[in-house]
Protein backbone atom coordinates (compact mmCIF):
# COMPACT_ATOMS: atom_id res chain seq x y z
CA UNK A 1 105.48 105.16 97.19
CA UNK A 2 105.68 107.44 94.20
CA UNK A 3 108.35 110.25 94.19
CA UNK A 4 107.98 113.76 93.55
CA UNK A 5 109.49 116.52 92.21
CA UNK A 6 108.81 119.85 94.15
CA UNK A 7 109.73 123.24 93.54
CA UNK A 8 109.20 126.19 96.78
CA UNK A 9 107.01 129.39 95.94
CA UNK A 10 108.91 130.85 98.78
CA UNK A 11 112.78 130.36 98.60
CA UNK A 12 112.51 128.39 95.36
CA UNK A 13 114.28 125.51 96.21
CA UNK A 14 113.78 122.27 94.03
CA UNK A 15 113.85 118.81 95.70
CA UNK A 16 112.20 115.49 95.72
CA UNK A 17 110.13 113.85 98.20
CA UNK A 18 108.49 110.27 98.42
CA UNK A 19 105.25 110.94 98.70
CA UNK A 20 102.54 108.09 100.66
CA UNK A 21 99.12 109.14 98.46
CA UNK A 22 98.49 112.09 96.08
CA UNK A 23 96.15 113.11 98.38
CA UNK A 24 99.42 113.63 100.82
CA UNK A 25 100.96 115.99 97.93
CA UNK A 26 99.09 118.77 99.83
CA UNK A 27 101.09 118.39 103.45
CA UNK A 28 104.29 118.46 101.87
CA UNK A 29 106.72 121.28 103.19
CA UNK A 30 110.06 122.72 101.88
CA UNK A 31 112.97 121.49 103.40
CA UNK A 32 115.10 124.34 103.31
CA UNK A 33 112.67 127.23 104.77
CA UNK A 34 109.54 125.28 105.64
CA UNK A 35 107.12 126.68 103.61
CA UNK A 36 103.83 124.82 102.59
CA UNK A 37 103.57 126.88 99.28
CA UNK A 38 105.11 124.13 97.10
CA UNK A 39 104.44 123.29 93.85
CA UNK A 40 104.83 119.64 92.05
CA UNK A 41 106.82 119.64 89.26
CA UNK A 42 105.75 118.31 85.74
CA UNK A 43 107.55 115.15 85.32
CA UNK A 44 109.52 114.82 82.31
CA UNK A 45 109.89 111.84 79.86
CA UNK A 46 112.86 111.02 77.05
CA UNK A 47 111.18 110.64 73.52
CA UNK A 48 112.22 107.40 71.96
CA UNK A 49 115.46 107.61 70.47
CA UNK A 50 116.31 110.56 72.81
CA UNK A 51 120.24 111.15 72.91
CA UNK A 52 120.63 114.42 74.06
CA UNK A 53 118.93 116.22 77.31
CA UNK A 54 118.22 118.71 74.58
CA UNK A 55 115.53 116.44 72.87
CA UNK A 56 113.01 116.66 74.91
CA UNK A 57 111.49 120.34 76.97
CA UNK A 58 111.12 120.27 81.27
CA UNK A 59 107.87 120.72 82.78
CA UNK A 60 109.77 123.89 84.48
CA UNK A 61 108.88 127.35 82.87
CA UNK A 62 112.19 129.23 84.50
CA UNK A 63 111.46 132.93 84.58
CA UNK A 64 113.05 132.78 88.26
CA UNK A 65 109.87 131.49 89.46
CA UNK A 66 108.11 127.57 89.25
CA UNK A 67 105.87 128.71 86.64
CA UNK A 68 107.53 131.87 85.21
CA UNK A 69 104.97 134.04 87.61
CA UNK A 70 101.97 133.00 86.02
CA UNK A 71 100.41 131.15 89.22
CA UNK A 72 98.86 132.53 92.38
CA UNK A 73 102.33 131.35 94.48
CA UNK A 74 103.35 135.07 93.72
């Protein structure tokens, strides 16, 4: 089973979940306040020859929200 990285719409929480099927992605739930309005996280990948967690950029947008409040979560 593949693992995920989630981030809540509601309380913004991040976490991880194993996840069966990415057809399942849509039932997952927040653990802290329970919220179905999660989002799944762009995963990120070191560039060859990558020394420093400044060498590569997150999938995360910051801006207090998942996606900087560009998406309909808000």
């Amino acid at each position: 089973m593949p693992m995920y990285e989630f981030i809540c719409g509601e309380c913004e929480t991040d976490f991880e979940k194993l996840v069966a099927s990415a057809g399942a992605v849509a039932s997952v739930e927040c653990p802290s306040c329970g919220s179905k309005k999660v989002h799944k996280k762009l995963s990120v990948f070191a560039k060859a020859g990558a020394t420093s967690p400044t060498s590569y950029s997150s999938g995360y947008s910051g801006g207090g929200h998942c996606c900087g409040g560009s998406c309909s979560c808000h």
